[in-house]
Protein backbone atom coordinates (compact mmCIF):
# COMPACT_ATOMS: atom_id res chain seq x y z
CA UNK A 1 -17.16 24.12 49.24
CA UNK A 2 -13.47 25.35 50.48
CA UNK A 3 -12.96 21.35 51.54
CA UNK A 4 -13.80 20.53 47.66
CA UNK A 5 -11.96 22.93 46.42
CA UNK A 6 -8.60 22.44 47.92
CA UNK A 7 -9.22 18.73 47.08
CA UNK A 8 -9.72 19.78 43.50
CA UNK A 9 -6.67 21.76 43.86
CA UNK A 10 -4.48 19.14 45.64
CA UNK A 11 -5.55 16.64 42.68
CA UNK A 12 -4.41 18.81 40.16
CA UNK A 13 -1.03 19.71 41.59
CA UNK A 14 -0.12 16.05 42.03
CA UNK A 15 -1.31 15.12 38.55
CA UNK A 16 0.65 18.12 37.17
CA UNK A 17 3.40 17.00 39.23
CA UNK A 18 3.59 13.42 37.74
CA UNK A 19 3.26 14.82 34.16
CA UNK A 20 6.25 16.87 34.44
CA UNK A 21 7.83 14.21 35.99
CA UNK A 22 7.11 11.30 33.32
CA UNK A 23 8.13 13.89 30.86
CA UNK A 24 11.59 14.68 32.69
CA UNK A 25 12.09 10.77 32.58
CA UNK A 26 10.98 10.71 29.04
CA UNK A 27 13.73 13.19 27.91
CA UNK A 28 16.16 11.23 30.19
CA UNK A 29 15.25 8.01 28.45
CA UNK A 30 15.94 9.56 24.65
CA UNK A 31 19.26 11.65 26.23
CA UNK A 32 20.68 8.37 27.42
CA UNK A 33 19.85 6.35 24.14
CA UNK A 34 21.28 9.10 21.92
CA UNK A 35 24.54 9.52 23.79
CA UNK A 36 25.31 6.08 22.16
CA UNK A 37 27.57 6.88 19.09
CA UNK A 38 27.20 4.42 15.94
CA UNK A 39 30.13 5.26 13.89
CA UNK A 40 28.71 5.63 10.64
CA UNK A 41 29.74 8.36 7.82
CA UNK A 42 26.42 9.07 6.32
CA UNK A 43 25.30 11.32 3.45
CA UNK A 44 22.72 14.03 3.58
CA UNK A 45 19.65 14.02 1.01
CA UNK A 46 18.06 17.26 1.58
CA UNK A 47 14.57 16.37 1.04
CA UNK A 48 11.32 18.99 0.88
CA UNK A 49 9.87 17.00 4.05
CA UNK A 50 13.10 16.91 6.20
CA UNK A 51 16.81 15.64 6.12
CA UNK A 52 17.53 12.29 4.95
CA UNK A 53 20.46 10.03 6.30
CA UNK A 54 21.81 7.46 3.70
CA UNK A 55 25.13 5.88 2.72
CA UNK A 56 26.56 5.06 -0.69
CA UNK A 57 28.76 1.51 -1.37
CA UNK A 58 30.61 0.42 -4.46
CA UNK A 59 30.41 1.95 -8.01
CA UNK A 60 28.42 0.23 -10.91
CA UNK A 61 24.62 -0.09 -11.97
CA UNK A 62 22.50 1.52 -9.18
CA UNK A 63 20.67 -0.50 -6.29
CA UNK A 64 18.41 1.33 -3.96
CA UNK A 65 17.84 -0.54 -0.29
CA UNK A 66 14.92 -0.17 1.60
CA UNK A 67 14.44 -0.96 5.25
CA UNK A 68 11.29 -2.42 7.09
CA UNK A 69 9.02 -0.02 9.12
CA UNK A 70 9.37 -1.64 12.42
CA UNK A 71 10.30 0.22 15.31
CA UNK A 72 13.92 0.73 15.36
CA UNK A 73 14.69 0.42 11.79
CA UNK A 74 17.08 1.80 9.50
CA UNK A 75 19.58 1.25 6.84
CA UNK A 76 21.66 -1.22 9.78
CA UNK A 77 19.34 -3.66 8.64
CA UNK A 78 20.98 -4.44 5.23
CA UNK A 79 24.60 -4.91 7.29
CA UNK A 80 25.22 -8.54 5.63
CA UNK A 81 24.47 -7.29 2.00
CA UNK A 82 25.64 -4.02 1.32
CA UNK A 83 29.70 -5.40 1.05
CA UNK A 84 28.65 -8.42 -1.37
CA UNK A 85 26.19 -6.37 -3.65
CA UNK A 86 28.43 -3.22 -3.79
CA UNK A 87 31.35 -5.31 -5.39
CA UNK A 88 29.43 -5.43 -8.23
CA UNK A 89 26.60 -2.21 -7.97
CA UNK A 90 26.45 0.98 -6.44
CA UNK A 91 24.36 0.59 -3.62
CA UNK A 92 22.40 3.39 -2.01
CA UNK A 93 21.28 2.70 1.54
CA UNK A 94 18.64 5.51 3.13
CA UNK A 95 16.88 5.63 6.67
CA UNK A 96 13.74 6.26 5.53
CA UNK A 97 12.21 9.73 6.82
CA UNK A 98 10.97 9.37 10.52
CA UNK A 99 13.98 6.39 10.81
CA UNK A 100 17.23 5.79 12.05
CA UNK A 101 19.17 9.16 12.09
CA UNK A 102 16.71 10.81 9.32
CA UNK A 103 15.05 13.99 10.42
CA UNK A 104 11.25 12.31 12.34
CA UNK A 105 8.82 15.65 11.58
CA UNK A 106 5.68 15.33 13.30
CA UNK A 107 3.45 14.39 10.29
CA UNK A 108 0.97 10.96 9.49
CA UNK A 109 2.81 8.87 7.25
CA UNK A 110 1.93 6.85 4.44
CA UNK A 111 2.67 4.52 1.85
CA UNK A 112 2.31 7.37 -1.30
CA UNK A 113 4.73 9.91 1.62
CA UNK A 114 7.23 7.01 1.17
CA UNK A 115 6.48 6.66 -2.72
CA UNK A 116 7.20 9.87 -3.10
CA UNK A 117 10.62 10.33 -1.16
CA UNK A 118 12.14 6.65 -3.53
CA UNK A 119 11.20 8.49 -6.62
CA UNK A 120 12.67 11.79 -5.51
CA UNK A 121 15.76 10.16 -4.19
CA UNK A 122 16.77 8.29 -7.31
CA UNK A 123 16.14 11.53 -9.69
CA UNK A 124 17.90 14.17 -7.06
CA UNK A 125 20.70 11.56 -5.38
CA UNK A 126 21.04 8.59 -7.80
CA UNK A 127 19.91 10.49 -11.29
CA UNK A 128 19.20 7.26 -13.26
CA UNK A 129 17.09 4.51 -12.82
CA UNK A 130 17.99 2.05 -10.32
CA UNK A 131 16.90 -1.45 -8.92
CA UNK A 132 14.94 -1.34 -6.03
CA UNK A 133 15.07 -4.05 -2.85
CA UNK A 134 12.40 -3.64 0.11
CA UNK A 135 11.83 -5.22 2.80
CA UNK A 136 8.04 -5.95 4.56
CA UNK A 137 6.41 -2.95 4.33
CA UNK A 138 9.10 -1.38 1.98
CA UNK A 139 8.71 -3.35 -1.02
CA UNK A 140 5.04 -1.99 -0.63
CA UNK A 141 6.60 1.78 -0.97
CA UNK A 142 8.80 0.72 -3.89
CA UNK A 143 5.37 -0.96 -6.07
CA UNK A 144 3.83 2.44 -5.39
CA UNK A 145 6.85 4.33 -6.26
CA UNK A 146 7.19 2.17 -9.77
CA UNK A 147 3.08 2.96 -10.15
CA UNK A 148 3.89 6.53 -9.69
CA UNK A 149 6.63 6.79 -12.05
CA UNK A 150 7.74 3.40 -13.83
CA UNK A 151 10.66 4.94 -15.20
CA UNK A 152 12.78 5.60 -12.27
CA UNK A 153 12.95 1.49 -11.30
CA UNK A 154 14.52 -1.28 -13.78
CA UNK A 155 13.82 -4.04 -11.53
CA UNK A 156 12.06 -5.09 -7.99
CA UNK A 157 13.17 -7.02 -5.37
CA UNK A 158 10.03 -7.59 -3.03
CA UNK A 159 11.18 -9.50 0.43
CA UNK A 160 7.53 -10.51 1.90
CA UNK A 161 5.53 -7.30 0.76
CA UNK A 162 2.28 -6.95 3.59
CA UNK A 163 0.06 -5.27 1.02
CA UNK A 164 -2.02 -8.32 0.45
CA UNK A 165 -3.22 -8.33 3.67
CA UNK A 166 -5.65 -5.64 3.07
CA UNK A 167 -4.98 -3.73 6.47
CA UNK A 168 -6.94 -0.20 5.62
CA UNK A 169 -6.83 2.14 8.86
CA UNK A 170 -10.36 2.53 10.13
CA UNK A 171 -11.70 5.14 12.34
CA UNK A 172 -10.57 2.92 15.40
CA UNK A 173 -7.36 3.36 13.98
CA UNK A 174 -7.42 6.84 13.20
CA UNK A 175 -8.03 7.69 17.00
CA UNK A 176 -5.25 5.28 17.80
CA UNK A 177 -3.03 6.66 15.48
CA UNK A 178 -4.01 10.37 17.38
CA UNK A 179 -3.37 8.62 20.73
CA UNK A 180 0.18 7.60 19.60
CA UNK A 181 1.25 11.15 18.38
CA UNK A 182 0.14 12.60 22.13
CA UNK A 183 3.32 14.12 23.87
CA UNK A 184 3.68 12.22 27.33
CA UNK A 185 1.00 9.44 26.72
CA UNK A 186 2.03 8.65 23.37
CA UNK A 187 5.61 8.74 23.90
CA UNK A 188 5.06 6.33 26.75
CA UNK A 189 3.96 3.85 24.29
CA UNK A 190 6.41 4.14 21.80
CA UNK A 191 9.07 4.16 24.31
CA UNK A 192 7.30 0.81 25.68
CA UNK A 193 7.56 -0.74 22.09
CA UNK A 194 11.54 0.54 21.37
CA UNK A 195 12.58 -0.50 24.82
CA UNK A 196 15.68 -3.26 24.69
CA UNK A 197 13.50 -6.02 26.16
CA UNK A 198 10.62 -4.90 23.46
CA UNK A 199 12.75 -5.64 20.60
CA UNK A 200 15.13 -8.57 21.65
CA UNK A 201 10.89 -10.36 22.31
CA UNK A 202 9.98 -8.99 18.81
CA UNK A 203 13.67 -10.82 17.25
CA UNK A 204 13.53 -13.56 19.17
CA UNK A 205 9.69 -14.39 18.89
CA UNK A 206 9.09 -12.85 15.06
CA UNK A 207 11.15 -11.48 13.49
CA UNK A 208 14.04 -14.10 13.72
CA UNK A 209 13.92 -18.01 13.22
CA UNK A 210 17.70 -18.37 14.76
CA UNK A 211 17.31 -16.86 18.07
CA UNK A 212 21.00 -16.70 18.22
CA UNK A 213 21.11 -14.44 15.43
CA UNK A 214 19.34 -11.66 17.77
CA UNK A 215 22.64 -10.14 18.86
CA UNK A 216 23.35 -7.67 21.62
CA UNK A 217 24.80 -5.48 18.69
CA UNK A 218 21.67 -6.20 16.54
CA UNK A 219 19.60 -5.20 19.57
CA UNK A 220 21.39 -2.01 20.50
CA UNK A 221 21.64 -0.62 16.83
CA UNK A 222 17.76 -1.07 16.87
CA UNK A 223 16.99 0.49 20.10
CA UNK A 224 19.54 3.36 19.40
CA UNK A 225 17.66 4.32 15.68
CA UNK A 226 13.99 4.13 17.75
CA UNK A 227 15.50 6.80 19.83
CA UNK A 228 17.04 9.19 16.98
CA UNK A 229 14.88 12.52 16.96
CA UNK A 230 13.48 12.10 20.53
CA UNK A 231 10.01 12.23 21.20
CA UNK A 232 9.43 13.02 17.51
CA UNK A 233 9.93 9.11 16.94
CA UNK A 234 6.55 8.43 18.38
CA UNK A 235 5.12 9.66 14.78
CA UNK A 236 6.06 7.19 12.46
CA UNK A 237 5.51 4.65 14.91
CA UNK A 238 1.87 5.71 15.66
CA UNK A 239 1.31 5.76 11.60
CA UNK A 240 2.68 2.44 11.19
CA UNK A 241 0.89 1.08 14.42
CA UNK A 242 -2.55 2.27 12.94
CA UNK A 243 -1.82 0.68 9.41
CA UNK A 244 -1.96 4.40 7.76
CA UNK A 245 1.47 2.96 5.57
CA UNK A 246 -0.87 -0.09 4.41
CA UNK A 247 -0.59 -0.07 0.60
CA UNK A 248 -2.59 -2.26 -1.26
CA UNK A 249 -0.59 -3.55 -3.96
CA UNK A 250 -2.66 -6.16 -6.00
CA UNK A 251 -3.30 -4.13 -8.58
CA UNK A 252 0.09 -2.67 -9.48
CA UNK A 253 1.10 -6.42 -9.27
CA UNK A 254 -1.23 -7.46 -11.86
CA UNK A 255 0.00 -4.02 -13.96
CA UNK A 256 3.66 -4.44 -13.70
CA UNK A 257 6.12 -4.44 -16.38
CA UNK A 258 9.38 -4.62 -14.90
CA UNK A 259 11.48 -8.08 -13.83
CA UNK A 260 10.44 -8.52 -10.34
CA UNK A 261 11.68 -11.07 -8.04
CA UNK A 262 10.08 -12.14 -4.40
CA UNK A 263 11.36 -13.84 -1.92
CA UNK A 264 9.94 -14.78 1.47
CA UNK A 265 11.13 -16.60 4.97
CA UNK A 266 9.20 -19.73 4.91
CA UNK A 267 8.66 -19.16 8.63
CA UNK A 268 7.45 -15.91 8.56
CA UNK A 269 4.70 -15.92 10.94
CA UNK A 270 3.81 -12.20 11.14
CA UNK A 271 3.03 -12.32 7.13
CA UNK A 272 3.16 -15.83 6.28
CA UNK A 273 4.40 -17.66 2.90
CA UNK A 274 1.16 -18.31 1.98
CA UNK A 275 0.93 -14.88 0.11
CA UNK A 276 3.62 -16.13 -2.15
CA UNK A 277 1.78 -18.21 -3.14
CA UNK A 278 -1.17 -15.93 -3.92
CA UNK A 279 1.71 -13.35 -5.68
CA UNK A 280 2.59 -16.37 -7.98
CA UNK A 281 -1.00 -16.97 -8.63
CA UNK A 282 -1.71 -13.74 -10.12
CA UNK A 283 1.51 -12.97 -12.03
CA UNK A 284 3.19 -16.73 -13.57
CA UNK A 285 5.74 -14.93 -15.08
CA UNK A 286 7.74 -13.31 -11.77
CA UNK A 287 10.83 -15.26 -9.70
CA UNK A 288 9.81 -16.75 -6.53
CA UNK A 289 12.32 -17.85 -3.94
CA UNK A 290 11.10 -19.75 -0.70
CA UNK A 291 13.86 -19.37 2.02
CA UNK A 292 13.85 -22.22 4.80
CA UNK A 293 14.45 -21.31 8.75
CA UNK A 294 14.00 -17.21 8.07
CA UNK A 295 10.86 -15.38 9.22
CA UNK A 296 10.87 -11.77 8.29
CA UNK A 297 14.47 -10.66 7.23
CA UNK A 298 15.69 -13.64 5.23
CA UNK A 299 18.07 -11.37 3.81
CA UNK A 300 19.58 -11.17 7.25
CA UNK A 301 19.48 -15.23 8.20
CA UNK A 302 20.73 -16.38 5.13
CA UNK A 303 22.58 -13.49 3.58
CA UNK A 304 24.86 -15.59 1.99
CA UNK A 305 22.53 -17.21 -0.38
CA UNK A 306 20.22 -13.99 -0.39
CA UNK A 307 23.11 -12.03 -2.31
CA UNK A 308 23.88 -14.75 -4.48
CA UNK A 309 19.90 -14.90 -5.59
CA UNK A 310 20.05 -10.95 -5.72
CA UNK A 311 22.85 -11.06 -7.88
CA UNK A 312 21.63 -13.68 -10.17
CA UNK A 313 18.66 -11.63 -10.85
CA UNK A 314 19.88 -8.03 -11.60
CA UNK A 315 22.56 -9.20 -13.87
């Protein structure tokens, strides 16, 4: 019985031992990836469910920019469009909360938490209606944000919105999603998926049709935002992993009232060009764009014709 129990003992001072030292290489991992300084003056939005980073460009008519949910993400990824659309707009670029250097609380977010913070931001920090231009799951968050309150949005910008894929979290998801907020193991994970080799495979392989235009800068802006809040990251990430920011957004589709434009990377293989096609199907009278060699940030590729399409439609 003593022979058991100084096994049992042994076992659990080793297992202790290699928790405490994961976690010490955890908080090593964040320290190092935060001690990289992006020189950046951003604004503060003082939102009811944490501090929100953002930046403001130009003067003019109001433009809202909304970055993809991908791990890593932030307002960096509108870097070739903010100087051509701000010549003519003011153009108002957030990290969305639990992104880039926004406060990360630990909470389960979802598509009508993001709804929420657009239509609070343009009545408390824009105060007036303003275009809105999202990207993946973002354009999702701004067609719930107009179905919330239609008033706050003049016109829509949807880059390949993923709420036709009809990706409800199930109960397999749920307990994902609860294995992704654990400290230690779920940490582990996230910092797995927002490691430098992670995302240069996700550019390279996905998101990107120009592997060239996967640059070490691109790359370490990314990694850098995944690692803004420490291990409080891990939250978004496990709420996006499980699909809890899935919107569906037929119906508001069908409903809306406003211009709306959409544009997709023909090559987009994570969310493929095909549901263009299904988006023009329901509604005849939108503006479809097709963009050759882009996958999923078009607006990145091809910026150059991207802000002259953008333009052309909010005039």
């Amino acid at each position: 019985m003593k022979k058991i129990k100084k096994k049992f003992c042994l076992i659990s001072c080793i297992t202790a031992g290699c928790i405490l030292l994961l976690g010490a290489i955890q908080k090593f991992i964040f320290w190092k990836a935060n001690s990289k300084v992006i020189e950046q003056q951003k604004k503060t939005y003082h939102w009811k469910e944490g501090d929100v980073a953002y930046c403001v460009y130009g003067t003019g008519r109001p433009v809202l920019l909304l970055h993809n949910t991908e791990a890593g993400a932030s307002g960096a990824e509108w870097q070739n469009n903010v100087k051509s659309l701000s010549r003519i707009y003011q153009v108002f670029v957030p990290d969305l909360p639990g992104f880039g250097d926004s406060q990360k609380p630990k909470i389960t977010y979802t598509a009508y938490h993001y709804a929420l913070f657009i239509n609070d931001f343009i009545e408390d920090v824009i105060q007036r209606p303003a275009s809105v231009i999202g990207s993946s799951e973002a354009a999702d968050f701004g067609l719930m944000a107009y179905a919330l309150k239609s008033k706050n949005i003049r016109k829509l910008v949807l880059i390949s919105p993923t709420g036709l894929e009809k990706k409800f979290p199930s109960a397999k998801e749920n307990h994902k999603r609860l294995l992704l907020q654990c400290p230690i193991l779920g940490t582990h994970f996230f910092i797995r998926s927002a490691s430098k080799k992670a995302i240069k495979k996700q550019f390279t392989q996905q998101y990107l049709f120009g592997k060239e235009m996967a640059t070490k800068q691109l790359t370490d802006t990314y990694y850098t935002m995944a690692h803004r809040g420490n291990e409080n990251a891990r939250f978004s990430f496990a709420s996006v992993s499980a699909n809890f920011t899935f919107a569906d957004i037929e119906k508001v589709l069908r409903e809306i009232k406003i211009p709306f434009c959409v544009i997709w990377g023909e090559n987009n293989i994570n969310n493929t060009a095909q549901h263009l096609k299904e988006i023009e199907h329901l509604r005849k009278d939108g503006t479809y764009f097709l963009f050759e060699n882009t996958r999923m940030l078009p607006h990145y590729e091809n910026s150059e014709v991207f802000n002259e399409t953008v333009h052309s439609f909010l005039q």
